[in-house]
Protein backbone atom coordinates (compact mmCIF):
# COMPACT_ATOMS: atom_id res chain seq x y z
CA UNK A 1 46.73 -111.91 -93.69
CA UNK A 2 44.06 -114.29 -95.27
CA UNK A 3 39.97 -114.02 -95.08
CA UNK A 4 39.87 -117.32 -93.17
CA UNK A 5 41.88 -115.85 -90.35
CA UNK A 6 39.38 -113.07 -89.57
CA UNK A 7 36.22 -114.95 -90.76
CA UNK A 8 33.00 -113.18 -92.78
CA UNK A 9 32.31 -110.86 -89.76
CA UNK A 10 35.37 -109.62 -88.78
CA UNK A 11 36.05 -108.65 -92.60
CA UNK A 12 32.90 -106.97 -92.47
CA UNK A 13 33.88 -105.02 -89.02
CA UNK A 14 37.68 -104.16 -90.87
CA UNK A 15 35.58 -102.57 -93.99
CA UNK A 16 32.91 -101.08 -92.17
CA UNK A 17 34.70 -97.57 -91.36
CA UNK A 18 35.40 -97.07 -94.71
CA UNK A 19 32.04 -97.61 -96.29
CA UNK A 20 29.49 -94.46 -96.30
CA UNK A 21 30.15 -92.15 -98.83
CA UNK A 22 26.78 -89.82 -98.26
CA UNK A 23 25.84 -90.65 -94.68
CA UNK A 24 23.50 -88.12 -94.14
CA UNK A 25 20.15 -90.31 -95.61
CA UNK A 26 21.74 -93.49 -94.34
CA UNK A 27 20.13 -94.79 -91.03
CA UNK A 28 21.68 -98.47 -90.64
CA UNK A 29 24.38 -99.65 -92.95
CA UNK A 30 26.73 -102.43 -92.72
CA UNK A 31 26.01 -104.44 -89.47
CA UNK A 32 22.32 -105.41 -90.27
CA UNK A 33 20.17 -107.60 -92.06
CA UNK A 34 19.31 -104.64 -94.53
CA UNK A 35 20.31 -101.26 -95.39
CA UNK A 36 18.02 -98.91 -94.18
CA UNK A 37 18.06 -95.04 -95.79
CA UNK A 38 15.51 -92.05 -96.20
CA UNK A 39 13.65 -91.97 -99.68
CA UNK A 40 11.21 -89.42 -101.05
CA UNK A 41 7.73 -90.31 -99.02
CA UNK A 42 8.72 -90.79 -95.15
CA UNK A 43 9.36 -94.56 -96.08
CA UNK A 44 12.56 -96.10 -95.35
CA UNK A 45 13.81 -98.11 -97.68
CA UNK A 46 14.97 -101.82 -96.88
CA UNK A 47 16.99 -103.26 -99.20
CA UNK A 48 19.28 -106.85 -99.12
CA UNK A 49 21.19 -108.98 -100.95
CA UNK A 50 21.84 -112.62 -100.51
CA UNK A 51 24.34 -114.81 -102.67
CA UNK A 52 23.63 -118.43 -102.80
CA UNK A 53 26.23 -120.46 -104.86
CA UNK A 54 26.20 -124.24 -105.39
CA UNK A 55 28.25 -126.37 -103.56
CA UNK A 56 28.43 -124.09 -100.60
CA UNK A 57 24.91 -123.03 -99.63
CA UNK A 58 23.35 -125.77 -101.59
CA UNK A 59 23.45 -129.04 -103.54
CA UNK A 60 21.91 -129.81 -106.82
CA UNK A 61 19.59 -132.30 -106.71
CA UNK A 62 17.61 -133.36 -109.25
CA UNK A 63 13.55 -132.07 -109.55
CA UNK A 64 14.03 -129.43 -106.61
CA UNK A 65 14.76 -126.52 -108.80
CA UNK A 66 11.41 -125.47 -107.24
CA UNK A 67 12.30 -125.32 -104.23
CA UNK A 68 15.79 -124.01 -104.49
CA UNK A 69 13.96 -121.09 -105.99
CA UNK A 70 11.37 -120.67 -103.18
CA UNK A 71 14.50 -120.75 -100.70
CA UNK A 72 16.81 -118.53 -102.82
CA UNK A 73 13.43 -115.54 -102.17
CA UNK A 74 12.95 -116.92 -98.53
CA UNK A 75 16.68 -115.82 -97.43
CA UNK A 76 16.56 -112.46 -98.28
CA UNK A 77 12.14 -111.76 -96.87
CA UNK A 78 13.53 -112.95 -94.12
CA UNK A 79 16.30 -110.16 -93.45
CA UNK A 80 13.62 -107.28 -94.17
CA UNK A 81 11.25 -109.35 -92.00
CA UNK A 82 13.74 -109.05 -88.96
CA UNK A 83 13.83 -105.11 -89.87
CA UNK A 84 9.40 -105.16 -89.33
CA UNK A 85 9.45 -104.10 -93.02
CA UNK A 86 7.00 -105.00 -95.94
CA UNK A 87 9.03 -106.61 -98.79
CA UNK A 88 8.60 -105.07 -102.25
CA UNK A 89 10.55 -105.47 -105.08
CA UNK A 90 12.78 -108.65 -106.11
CA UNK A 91 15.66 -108.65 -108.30
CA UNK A 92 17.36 -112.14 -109.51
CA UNK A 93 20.74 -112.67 -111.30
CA UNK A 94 22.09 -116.07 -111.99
CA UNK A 95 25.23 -117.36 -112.80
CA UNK A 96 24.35 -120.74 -114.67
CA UNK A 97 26.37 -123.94 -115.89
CA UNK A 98 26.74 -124.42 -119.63
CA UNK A 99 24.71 -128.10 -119.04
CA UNK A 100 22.17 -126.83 -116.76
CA UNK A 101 18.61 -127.65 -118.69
CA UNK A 102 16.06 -124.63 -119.63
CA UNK A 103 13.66 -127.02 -117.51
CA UNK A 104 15.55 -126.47 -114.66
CA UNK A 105 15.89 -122.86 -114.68
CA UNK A 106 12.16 -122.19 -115.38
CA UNK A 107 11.33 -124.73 -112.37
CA UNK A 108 13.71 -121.98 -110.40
CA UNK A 109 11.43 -119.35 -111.12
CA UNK A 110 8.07 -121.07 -110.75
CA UNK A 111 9.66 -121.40 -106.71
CA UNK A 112 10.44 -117.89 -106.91
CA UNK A 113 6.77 -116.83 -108.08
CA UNK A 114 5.29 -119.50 -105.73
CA UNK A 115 6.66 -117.29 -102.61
CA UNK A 116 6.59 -114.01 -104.44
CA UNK A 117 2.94 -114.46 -105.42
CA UNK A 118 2.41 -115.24 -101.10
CA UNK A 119 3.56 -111.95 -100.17
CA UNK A 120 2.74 -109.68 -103.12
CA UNK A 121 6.72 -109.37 -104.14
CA UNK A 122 7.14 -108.36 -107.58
CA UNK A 123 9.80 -109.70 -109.83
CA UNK A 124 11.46 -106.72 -111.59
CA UNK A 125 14.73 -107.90 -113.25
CA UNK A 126 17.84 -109.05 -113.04
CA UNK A 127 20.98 -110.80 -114.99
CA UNK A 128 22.11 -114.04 -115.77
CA UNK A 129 25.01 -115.32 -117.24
CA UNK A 130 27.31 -117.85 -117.74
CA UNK A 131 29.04 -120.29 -115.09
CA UNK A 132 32.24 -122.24 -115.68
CA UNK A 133 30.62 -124.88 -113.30
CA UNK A 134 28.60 -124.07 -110.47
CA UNK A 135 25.27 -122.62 -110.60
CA UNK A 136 25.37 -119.43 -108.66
CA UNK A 137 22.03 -117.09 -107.29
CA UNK A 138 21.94 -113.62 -106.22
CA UNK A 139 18.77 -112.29 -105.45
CA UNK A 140 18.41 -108.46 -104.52
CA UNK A 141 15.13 -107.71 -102.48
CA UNK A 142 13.97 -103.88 -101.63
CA UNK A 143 11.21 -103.59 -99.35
CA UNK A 144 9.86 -100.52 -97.13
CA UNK A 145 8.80 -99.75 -93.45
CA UNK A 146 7.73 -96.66 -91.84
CA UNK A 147 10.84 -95.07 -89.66
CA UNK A 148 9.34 -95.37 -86.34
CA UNK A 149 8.94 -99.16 -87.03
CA UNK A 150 12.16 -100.15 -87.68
CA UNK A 151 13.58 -102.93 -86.16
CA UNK A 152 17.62 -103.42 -86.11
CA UNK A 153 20.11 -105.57 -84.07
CA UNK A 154 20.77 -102.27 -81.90
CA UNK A 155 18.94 -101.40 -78.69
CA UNK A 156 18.40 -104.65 -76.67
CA UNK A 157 18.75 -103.13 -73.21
CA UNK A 158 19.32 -105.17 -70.13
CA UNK A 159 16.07 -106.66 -68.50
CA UNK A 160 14.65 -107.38 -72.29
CA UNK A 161 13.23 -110.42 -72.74
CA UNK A 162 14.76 -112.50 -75.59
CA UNK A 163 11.79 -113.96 -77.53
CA UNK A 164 11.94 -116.32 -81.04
CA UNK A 165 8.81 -116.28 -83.36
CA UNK A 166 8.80 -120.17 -83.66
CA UNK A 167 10.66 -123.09 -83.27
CA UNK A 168 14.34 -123.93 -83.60
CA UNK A 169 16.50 -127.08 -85.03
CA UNK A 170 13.83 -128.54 -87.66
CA UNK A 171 16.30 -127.30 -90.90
CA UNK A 172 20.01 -128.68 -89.39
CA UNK A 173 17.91 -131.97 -88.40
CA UNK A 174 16.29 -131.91 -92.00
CA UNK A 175 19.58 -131.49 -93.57
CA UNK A 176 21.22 -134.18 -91.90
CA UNK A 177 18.29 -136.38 -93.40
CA UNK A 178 19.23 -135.23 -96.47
CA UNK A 179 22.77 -135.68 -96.36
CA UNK A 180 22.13 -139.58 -95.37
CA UNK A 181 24.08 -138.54 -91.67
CA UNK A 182 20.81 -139.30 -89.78
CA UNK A 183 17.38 -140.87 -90.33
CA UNK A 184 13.97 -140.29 -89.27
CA UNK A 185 10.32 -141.97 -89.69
CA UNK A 186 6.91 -141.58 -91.04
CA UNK A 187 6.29 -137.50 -91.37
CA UNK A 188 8.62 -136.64 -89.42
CA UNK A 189 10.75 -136.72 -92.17
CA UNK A 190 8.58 -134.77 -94.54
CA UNK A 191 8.07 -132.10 -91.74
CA UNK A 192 11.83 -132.01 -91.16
CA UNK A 193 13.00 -131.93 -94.92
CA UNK A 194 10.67 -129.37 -95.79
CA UNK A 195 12.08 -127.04 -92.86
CA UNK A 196 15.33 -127.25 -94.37
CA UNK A 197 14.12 -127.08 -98.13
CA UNK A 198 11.27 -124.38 -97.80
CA UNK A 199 11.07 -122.15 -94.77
CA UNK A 200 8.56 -119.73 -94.52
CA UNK A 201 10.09 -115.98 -93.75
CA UNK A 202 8.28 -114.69 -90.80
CA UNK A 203 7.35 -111.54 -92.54
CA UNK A 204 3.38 -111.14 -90.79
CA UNK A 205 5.83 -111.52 -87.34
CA UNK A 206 8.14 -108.92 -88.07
CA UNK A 207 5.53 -106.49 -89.13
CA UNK A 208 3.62 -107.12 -85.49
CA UNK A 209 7.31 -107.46 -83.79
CA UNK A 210 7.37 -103.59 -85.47
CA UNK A 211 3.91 -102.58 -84.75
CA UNK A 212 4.30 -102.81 -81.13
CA UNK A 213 4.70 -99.33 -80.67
CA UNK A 214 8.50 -99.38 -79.50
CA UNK A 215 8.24 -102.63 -77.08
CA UNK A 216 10.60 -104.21 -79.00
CA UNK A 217 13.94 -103.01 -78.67
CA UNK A 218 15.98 -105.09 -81.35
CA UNK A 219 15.50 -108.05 -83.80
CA UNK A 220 17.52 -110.13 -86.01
CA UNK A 221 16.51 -113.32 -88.56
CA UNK A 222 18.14 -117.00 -87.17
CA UNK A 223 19.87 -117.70 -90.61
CA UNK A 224 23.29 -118.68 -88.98
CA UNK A 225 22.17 -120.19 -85.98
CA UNK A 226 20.69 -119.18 -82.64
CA UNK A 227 23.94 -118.89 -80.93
CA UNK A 228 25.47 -117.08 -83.71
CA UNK A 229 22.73 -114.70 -84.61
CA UNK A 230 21.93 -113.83 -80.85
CA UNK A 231 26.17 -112.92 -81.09
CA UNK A 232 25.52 -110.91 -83.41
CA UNK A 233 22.34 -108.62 -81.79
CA UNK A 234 24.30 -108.53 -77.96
CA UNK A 235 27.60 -107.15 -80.42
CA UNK A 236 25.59 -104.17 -82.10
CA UNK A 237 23.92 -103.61 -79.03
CA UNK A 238 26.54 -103.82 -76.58
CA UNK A 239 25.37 -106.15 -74.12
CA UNK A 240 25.46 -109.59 -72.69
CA UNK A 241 22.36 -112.62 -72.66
CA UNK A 242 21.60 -115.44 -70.30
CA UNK A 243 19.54 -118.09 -72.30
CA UNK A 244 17.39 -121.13 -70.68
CA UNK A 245 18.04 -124.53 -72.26
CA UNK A 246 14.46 -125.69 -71.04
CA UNK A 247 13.04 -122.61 -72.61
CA UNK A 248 13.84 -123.22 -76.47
CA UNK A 249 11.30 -124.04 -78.33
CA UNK A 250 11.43 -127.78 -80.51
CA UNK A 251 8.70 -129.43 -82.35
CA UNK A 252 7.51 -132.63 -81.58
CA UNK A 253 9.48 -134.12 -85.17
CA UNK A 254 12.54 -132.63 -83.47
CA UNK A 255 11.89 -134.25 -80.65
CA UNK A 256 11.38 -137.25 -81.97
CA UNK A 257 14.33 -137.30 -84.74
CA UNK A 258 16.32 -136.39 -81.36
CA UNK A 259 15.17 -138.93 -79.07
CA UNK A 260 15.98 -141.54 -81.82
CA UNK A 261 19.65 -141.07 -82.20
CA UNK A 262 19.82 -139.64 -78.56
CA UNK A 263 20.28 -136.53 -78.89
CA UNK A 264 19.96 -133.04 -77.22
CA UNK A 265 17.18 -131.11 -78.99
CA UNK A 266 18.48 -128.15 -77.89
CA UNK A 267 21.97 -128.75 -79.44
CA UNK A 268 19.74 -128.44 -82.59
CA UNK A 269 17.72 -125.09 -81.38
CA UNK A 270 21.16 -123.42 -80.46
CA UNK A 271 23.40 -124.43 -83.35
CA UNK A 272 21.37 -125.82 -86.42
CA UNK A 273 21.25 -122.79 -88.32
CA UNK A 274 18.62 -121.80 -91.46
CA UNK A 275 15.21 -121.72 -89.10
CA UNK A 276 14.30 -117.80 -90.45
CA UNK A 277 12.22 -117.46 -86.96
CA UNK A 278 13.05 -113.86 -85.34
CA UNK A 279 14.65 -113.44 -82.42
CA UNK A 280 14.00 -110.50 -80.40
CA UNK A 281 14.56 -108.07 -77.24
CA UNK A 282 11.90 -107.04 -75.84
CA UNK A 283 10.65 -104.53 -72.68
CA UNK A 284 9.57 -106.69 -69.97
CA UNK A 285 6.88 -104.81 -68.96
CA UNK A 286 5.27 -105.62 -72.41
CA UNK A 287 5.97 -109.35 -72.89
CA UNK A 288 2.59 -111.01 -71.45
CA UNK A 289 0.43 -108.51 -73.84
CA UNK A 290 2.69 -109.48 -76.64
CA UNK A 291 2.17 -112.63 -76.13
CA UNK A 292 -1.15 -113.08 -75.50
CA UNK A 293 -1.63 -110.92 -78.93
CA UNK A 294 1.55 -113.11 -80.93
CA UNK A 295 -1.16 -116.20 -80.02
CA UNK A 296 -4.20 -114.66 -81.19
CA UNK A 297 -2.83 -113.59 -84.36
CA UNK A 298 -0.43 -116.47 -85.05
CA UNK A 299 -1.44 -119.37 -83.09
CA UNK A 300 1.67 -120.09 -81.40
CA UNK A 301 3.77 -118.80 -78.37
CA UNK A 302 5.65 -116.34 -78.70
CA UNK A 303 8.82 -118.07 -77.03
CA UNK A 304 10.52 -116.40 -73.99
CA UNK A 305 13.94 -117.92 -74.11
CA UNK A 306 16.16 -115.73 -72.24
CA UNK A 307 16.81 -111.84 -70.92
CA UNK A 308 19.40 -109.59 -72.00
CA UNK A 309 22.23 -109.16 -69.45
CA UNK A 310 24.76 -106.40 -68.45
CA UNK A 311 27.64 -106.57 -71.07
CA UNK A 312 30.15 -108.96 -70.74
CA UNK A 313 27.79 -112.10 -69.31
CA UNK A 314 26.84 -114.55 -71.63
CA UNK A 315 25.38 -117.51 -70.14
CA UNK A 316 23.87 -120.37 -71.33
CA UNK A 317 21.55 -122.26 -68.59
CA UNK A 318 21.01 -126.09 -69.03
CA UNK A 319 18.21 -127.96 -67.73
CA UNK A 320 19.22 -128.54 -64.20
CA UNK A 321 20.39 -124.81 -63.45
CA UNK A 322 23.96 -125.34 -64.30
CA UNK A 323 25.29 -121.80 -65.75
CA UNK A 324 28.39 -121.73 -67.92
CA UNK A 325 29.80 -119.27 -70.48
CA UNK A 326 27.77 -119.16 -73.80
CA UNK A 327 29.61 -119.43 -77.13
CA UNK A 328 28.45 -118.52 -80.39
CA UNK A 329 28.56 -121.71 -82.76
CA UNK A 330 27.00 -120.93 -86.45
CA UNK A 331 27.76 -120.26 -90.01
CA UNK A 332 30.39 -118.46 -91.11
CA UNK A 333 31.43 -118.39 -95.19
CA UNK A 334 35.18 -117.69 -94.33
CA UNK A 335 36.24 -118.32 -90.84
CA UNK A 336 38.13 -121.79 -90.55
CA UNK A 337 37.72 -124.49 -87.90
């Protein structure tokens, strides 16, 4: 049997048995965004790992070694933002091409500090070494959050609310720009490339997501795509969704980019992939306070796009009412076609 025929996340459900070694301090291990375990203090610790290597997750391009850097940090706040932690500690090793300039590589950092220095994230090693070709980044983050806070993709009970922290489909759209496969106007294009090039972790979210005093019931980071991340929170918490086309929420440079090649903005919400909003369940008794609070604090809605279901439905609600079964499009390193 090959990788591709089980994809990344059924090769991380056939080694996941097999994997604790001292369970007794562990309290999430593989199946989350972070590793979660009891240190010395009351703190749990949060700490994940993200591998970005060139070619796959990203293309070299000349004078953006900046903000490959900023996104190489962004990946990995964002998975202890969907746990309601407080990022800490940052750890980079790099893998790097023979040819690649000292220029380059000290632009990478500078991105790194630029975010690092935003949230207070200290830089505390590392290792680099050499590449036969393709310049490769790992970045280790450890961060902390109090036990009660915790926030995993386990819990989402049916009659939650299924909320996202801001809007969807700006990175896929910005990426297509990018890649020459579609073309927008004015600042919409500026808006949309910098989606894709620098997204902003929704760390300040997650920490109010956690703070809610137990009204939230599960979270995860849209990295792989709406469809595929909400997969992966209704899998760990064994149960199904129903989510509202008309409900997702788009910016106005979405709409636009879409309206110009006549497009479904919501094809973009559900499948694009890279946002780094959170998506979470949460009790409805407690959605219009959160809300109301999410806008005073943040400024924005915080978007009710759909309610968690009994397992086994998983339904995806266009804009004139039509139900039909919801699949789970998004990234996957391994899985083929």
């Amino acid at each position: 049997m090959k990788l591709s025929e089980v994809g990344e996340f059924g090769f991380i459900r056939r080694i996941r048995p097999g994997a604790l070694f001292r369970p007794e301090a562990v309290v999430r291990g593989i199946g989350d965004d972070a590793a979660a375990f009891r240190p010395e203090g009351g703190r749990l610790a949060l700490v994940t790992t993200d591998l970005l290597v060139e070619g796959i997750h990203f293309l070299r391009e000349e004078g953006r070694f900046r903000d490959l850097g900023w996104k190489a940090l962004a990946v990995n706040l964002s998975d202890i933002a969907a746990m309601g932690g407080e990022a800490r500690e940052a750890f980079i090793a790099l893998a790097v091409p023979e040819a690649t300039p000292l220029e380059a590589l000290e632009e990478l950092y500078r991105g790194i500090g630029d975010l690092a220095s935003r949230w207070q994230v200290n830089v505390l090693g590392g290792d680099t070494t050499a590449a036969p070709r393709d310049l490769v980044i790992c970045i280790t983050v450890y961060g902390e959050v109090a036990e009660a806070e915790l926030l995993t993709r386990a819990g989402a009970r049916p009659g939650d609310a299924l909320v996202v922290t801001g809007t969807l489909g700006d990175s896929r759209a910005g990426l297509e720009i990018l890649l020459g496969r579609a073309r927008a106007e004015g600042e919409d294009v500026a808006a949309l490339v910098c989606a894709h090039r620098r997204p902003v972790p929704h760390l300040a979210e997650g920490r109010f997501l956690a703070a809610a005093g137990g009204a939230v019931h599960a979270a995860i980071d849209v990295s792989d795509g709406l469809g595929a991340d909400l997969g992966h929170l209704l899998e760990e918490s064994g149960v199904g969704a129903r989510l509202f086309a008309a409900r997702l929420p788009v910016s106005q440079a979405l709409r636009r980019f879409c309206r110009g090649l006549g497009r479904d903005p919501a094809e973009y919400a559900f499948a694009g992939g890279e946002d780094y909003v959170l998506l979470a369940a949460v009790a409805p008794e407690a959605v219009s306070a959160l809300g109301k609070g999410f806008r005073e604090r943040f400024g924005g809605d915080l978007a009710v796009i759909g309610e968690i279901t009994a397992a086994g439905v998983r339904e995806w609600i266009d804009e004139t009412g039509s139900a039909r079964e919801l699949s789970a499009p998004g990234w996957d390193h391994f899985r083929k076609g």
